[in-house]
C-alpha atoms as a PDB file:
ATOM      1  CA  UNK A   1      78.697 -33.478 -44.795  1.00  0.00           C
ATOM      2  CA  UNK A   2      82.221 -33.842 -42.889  1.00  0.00           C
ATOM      3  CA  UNK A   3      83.378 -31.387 -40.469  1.00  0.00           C
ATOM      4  CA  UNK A   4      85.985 -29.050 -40.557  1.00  0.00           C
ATOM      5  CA  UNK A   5      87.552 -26.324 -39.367  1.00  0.00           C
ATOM      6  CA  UNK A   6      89.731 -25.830 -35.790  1.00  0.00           C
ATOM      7  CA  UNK A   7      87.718 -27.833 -33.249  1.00  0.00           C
ATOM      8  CA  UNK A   8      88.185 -30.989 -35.408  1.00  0.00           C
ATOM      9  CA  UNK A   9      92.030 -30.189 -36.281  1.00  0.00           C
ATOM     10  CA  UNK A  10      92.584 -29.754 -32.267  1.00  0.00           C
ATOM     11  CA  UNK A  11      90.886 -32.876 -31.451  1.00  0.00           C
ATOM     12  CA  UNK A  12      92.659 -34.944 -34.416  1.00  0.00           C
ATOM     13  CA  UNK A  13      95.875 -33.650 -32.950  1.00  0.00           C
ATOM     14  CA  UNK A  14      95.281 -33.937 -29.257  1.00  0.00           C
ATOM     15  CA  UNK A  15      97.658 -36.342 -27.999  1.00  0.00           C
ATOM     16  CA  UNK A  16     100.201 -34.255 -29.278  1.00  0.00           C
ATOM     17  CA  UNK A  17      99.282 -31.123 -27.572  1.00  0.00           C
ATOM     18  CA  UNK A  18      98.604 -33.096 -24.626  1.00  0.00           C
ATOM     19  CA  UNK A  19     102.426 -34.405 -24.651  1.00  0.00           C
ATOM     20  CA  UNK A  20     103.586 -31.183 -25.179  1.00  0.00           C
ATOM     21  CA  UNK A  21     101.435 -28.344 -23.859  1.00  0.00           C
ATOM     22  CA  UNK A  22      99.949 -29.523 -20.636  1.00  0.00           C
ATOM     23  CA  UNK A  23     103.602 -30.313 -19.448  1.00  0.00           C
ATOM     24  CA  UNK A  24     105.258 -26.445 -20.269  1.00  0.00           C
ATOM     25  CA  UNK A  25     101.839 -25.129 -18.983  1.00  0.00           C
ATOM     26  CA  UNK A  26     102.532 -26.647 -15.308  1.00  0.00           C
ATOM     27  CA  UNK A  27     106.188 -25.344 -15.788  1.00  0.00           C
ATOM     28  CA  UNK A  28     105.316 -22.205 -16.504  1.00  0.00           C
ATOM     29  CA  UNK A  29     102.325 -21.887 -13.811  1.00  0.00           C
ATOM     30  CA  UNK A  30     105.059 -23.483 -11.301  1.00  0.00           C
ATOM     31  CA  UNK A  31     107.751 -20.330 -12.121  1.00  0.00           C
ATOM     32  CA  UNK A  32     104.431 -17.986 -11.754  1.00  0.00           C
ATOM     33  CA  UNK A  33     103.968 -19.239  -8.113  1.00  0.00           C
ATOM     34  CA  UNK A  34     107.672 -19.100  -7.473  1.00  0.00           C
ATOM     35  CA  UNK A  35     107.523 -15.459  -8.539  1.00  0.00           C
ATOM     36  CA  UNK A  36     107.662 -12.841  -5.445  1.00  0.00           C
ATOM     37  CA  UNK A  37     104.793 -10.600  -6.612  1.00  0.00           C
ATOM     38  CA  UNK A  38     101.581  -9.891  -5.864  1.00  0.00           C
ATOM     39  CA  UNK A  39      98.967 -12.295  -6.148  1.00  0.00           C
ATOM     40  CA  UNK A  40      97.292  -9.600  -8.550  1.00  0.00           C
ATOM     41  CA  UNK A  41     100.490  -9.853 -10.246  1.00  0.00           C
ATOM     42  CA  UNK A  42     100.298 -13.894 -10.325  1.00  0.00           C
ATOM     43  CA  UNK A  43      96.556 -14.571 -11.011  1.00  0.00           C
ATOM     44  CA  UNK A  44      96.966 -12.398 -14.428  1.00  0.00           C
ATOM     45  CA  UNK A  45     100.133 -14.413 -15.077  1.00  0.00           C
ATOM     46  CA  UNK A  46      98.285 -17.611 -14.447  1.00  0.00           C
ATOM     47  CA  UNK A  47      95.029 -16.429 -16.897  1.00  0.00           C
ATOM     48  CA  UNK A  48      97.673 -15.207 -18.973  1.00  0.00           C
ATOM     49  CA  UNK A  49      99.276 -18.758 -19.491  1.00  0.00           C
ATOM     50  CA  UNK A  50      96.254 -20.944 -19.563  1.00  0.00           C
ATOM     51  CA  UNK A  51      95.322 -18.047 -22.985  1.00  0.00           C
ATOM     52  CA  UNK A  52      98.825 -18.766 -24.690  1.00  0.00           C
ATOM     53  CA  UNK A  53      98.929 -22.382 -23.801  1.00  0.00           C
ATOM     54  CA  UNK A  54      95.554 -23.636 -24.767  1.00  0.00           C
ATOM     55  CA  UNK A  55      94.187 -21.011 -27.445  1.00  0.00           C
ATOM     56  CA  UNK A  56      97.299 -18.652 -28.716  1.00  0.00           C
ATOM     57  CA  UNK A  57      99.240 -21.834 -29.575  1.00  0.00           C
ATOM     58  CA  UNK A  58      96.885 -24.023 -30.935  1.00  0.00           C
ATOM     59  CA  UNK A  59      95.589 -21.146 -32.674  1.00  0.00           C
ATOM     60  CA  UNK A  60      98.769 -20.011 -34.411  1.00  0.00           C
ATOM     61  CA  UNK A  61      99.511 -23.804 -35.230  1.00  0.00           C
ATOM     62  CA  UNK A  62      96.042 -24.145 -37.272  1.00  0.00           C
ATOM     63  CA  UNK A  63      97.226 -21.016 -39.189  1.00  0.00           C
ATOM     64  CA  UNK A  64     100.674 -22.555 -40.170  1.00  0.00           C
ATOM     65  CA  UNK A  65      99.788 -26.021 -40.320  1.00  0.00           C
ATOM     66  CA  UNK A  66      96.397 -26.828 -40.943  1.00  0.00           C
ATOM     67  CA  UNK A  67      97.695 -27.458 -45.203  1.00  0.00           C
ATOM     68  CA  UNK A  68      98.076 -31.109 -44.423  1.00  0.00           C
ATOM     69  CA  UNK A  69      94.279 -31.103 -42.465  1.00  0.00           C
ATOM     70  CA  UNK A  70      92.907 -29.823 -45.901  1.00  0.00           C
ATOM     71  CA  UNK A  71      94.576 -32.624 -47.884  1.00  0.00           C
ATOM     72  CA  UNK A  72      93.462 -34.830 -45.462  1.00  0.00           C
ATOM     73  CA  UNK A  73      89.642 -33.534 -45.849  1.00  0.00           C
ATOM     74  CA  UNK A  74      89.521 -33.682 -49.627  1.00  0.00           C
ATOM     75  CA  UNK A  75      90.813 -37.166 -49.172  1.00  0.00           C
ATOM     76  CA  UNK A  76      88.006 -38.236 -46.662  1.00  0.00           C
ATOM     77  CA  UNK A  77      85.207 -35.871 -48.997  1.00  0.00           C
ATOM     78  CA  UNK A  78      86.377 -38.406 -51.742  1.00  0.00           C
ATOM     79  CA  UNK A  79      86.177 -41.655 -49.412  1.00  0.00           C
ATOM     80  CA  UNK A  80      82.563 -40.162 -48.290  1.00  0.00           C
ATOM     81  CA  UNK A  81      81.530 -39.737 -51.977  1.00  0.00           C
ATOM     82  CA  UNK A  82      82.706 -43.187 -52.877  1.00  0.00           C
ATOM     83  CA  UNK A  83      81.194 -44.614 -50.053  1.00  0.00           C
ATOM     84  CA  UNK A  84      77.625 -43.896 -51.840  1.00  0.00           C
ATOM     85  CA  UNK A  85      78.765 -45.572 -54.637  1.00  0.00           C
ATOM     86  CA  UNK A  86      80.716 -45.630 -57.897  1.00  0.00           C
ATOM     87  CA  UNK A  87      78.696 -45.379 -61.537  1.00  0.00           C
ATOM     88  CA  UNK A  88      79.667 -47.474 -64.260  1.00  0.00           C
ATOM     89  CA  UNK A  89      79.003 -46.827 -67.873  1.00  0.00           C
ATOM     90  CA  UNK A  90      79.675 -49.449 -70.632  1.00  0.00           C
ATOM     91  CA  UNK A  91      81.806 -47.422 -73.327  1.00  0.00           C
ATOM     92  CA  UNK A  92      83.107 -48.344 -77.139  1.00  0.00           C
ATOM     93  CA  UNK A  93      85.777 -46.857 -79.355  1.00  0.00           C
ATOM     94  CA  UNK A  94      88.736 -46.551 -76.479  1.00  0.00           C
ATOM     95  CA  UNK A  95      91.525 -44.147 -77.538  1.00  0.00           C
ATOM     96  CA  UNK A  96      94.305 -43.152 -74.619  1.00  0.00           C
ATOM     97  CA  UNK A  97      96.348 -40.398 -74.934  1.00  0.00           C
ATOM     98  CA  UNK A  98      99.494 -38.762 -73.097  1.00  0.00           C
ATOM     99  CA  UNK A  99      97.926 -36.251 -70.539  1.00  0.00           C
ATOM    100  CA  UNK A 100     100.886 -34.392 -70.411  1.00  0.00           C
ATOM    101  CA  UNK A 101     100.233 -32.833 -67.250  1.00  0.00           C
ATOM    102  CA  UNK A 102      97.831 -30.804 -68.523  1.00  0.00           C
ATOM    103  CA  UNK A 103      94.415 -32.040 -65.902  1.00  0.00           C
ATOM    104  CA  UNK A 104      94.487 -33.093 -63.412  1.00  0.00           C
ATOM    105  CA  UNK A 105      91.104 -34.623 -61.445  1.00  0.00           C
ATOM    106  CA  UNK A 106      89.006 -32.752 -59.538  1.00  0.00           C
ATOM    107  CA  UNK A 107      89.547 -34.872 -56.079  1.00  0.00           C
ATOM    108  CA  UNK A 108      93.991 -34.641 -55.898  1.00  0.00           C
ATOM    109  CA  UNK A 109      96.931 -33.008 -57.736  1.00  0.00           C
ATOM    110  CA  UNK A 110      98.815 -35.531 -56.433  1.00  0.00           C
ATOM    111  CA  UNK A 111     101.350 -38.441 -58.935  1.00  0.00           C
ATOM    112  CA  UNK A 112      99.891 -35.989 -61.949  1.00  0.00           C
ATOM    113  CA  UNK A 113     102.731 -38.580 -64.045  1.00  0.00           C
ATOM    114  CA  UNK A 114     100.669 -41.243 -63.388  1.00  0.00           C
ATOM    115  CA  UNK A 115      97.377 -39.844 -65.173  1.00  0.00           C
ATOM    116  CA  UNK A 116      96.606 -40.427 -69.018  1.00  0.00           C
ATOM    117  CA  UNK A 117      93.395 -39.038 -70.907  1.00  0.00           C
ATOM    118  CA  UNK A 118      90.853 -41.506 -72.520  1.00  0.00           C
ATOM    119  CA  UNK A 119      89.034 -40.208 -75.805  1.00  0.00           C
ATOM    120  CA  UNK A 120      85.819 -42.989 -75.945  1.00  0.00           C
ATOM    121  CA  UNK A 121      81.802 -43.127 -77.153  1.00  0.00           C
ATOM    122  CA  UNK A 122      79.013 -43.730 -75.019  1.00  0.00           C
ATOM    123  CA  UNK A 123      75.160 -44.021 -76.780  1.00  0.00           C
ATOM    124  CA  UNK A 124      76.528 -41.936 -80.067  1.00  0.00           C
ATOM    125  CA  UNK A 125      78.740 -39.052 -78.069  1.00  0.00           C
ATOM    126  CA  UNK A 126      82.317 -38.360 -77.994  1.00  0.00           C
ATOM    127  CA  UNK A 127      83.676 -37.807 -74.684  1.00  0.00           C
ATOM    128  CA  UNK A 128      87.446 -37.061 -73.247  1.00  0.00           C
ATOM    129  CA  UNK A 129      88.362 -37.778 -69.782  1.00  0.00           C
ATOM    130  CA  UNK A 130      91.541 -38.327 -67.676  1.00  0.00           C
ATOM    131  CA  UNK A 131      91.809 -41.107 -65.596  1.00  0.00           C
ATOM    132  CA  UNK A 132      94.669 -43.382 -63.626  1.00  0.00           C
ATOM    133  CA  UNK A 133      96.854 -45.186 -65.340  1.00  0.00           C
ATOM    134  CA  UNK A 134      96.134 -48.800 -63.596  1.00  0.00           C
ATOM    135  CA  UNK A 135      93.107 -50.088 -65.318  1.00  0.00           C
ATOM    136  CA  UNK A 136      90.645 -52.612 -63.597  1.00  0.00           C
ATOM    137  CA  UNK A 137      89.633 -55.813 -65.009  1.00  0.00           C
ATOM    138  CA  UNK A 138      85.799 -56.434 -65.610  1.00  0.00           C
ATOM    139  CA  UNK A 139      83.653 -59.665 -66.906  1.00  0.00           C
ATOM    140  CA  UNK A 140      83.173 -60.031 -70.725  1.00  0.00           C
ATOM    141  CA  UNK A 141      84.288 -58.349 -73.714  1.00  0.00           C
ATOM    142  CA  UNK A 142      83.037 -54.249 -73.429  1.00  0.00           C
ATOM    143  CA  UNK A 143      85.006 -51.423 -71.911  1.00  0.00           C
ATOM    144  CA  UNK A 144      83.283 -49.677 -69.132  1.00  0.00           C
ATOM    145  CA  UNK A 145      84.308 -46.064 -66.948  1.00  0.00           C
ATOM    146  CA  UNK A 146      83.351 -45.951 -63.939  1.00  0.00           C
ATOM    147  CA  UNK A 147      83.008 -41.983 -61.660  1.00  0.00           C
ATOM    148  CA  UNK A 148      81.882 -41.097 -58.632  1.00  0.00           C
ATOM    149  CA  UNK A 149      79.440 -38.049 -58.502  1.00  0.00           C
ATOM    150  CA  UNK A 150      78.948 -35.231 -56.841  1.00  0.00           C
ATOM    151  CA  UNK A 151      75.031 -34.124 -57.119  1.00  0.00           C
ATOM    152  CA  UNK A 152      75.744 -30.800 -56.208  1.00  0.00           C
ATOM    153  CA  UNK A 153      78.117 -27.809 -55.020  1.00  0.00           C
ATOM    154  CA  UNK A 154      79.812 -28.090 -51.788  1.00  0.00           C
ATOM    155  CA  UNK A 155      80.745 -25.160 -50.084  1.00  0.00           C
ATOM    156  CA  UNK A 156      83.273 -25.427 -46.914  1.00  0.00           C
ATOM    157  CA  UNK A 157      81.010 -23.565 -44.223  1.00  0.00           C
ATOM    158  CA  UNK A 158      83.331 -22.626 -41.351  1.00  0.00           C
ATOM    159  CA  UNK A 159      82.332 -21.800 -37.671  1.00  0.00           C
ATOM    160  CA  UNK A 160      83.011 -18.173 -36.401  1.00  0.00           C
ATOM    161  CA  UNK A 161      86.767 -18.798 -34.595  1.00  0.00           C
ATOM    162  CA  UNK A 162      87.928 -21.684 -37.666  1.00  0.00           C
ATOM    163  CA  UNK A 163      86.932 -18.544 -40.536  1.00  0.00           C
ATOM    164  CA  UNK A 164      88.744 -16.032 -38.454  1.00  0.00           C
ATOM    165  CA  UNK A 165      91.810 -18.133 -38.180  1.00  0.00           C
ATOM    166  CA  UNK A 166      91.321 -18.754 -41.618  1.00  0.00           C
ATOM    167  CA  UNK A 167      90.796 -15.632 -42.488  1.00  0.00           C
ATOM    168  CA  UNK A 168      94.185 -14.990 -41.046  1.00  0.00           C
ATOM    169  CA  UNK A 169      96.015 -17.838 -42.865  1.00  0.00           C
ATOM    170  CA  UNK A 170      95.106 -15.786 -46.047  1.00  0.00           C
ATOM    171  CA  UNK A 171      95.911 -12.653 -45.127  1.00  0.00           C
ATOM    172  CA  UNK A 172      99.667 -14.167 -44.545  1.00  0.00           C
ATOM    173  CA  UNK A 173      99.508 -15.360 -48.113  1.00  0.00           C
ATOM    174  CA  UNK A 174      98.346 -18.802 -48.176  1.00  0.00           C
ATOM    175  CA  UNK A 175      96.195 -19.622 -51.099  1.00  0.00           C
ATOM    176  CA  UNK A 176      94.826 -23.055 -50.790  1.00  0.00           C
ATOM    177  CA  UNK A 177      91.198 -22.539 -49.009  1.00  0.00           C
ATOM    178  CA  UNK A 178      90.132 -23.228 -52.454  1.00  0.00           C
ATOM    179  CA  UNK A 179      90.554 -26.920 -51.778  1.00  0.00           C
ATOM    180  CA  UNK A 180      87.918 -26.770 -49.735  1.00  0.00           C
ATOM    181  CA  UNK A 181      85.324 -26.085 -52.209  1.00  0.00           C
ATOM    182  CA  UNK A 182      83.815 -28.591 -54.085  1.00  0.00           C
ATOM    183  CA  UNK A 183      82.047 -28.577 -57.441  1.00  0.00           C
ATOM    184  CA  UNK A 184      79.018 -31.080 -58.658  1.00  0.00           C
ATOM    185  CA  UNK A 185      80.032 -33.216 -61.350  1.00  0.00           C
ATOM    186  CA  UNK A 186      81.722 -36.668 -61.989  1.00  0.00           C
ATOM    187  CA  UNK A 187      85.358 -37.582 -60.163  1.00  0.00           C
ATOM    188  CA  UNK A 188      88.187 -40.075 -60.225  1.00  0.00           C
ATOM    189  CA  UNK A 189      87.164 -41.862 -63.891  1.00  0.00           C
ATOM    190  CA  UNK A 190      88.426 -45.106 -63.786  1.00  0.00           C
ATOM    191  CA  UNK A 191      89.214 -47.483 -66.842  1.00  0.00           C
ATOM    192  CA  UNK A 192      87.651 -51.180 -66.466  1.00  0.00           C
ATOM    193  CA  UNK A 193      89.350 -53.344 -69.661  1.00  0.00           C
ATOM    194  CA  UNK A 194      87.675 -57.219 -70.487  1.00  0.00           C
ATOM    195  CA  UNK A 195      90.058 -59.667 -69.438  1.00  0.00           C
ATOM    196  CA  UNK A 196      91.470 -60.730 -72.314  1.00  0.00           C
ATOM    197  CA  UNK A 197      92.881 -57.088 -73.301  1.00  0.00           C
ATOM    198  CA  UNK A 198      93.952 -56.103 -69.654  1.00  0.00           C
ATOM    199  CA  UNK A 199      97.690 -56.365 -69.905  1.00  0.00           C
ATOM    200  CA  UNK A 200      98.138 -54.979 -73.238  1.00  0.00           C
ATOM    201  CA  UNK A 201      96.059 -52.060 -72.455  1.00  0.00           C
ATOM    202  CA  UNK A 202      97.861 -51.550 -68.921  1.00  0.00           C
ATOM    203  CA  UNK A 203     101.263 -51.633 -70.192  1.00  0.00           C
ATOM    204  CA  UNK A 204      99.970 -48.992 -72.632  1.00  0.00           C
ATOM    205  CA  UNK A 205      98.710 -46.678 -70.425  1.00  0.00           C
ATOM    206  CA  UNK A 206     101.738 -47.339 -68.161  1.00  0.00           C
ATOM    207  CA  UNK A 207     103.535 -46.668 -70.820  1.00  0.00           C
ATOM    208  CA  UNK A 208     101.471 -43.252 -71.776  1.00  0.00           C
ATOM    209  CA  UNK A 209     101.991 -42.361 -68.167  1.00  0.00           C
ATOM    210  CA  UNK A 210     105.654 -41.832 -67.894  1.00  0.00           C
END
């Protein structure tokens, strides 16, 4: 299972706090030392800094910014389903329909315009399904769907300091840790059209799409 939570978003990010923290951090410790006052006075200043600089900031940052992280970690849960391998059913009776907007799949809200639904039959059973509107060209003359799976529930489990940031980030009113959770079932149906049907049924569901 992929990792997430704050230690990851730090280290995916730390060139940029390196470019920007370490620098005001010596800045900052430099006006300390310049400071006539005890060195008490300065050692709690310095411990002080280091906290903000390294832990406050970074901290707060997760809690305001960590929205595109989660995107990002759906998008790499999907690339580490796939990467076990896609399913591919051979299928009969293709219908496609407008989606309207109305699902979306499972794995990304994202371009919902570019999503139709497919009504088709598979061994006797009706089935309804939403899938991308660019088809993908297979060999001979049946239609096949092909999913990736999910074989069971996958619950986000966070490490004490990521669920208390968290835990913050919700309290401010963000709703989105949701995203993290994922259910078992089948994602990202795809439509595979025999060769000889491919454009007509692209342009349709192009078409359907808008």
């Amino acid at each position: 299972m992929l990792k997430f939570g704050y230690s990851e978003w730090v280290m995916e990010h730390i060139v940029v706090f390196g470019i920007t923290i370490l620098p005001l951090t010596f800045y900052f410790l430099y006006k300390i030392l310049l400071l006539k006052e005890s060195r008490m006075f300065k050692a709690v200043g310095i411990v002080g800094v280091f906290l903000t600089m390294f832990i406050v900031v970074p901290s707060m940052l997760f809690v305001f910014l960590v929205e595109g992280h989660i995107q990002d970690y759906r998008e790499d849960f999907k690339a580490y389903v796939e990467s076990t391998g896609r399913y591919t059913l051979k299928i009969e009776d293709v219908r496609i329909t407008n989606n309207e907007g109305n699902h979306i799949p499972k794995f990304s809200a994202k371009d919902e315009h570019e999503y139709v639904t497919i009504e088709y039959t598979q061994k006797g059973k009706r089935y309804k399904e939403v899938v991308k509107s660019e088809p993908y060209k297979v060999d001979g003359d049946e239609y096949k769907v092909s999913f990736v799976y999910v074989d069971q529930d996958y619950l986000i489990e966070y490490g004490k300091y990521s669920k208390f940031l968290m835990g913050i980030r919700k309290a401010l009113g963000y709703k989105d840790d949701y995203k993290l959770n994922f259910e078992k079932g089948a994602y990202d149906f795809s439509l595979g059209v025999p060769d000889d049907e491919y454009e007509k049924v692209k342009s349709e569901m192009s078409r359907k799409a808008k």
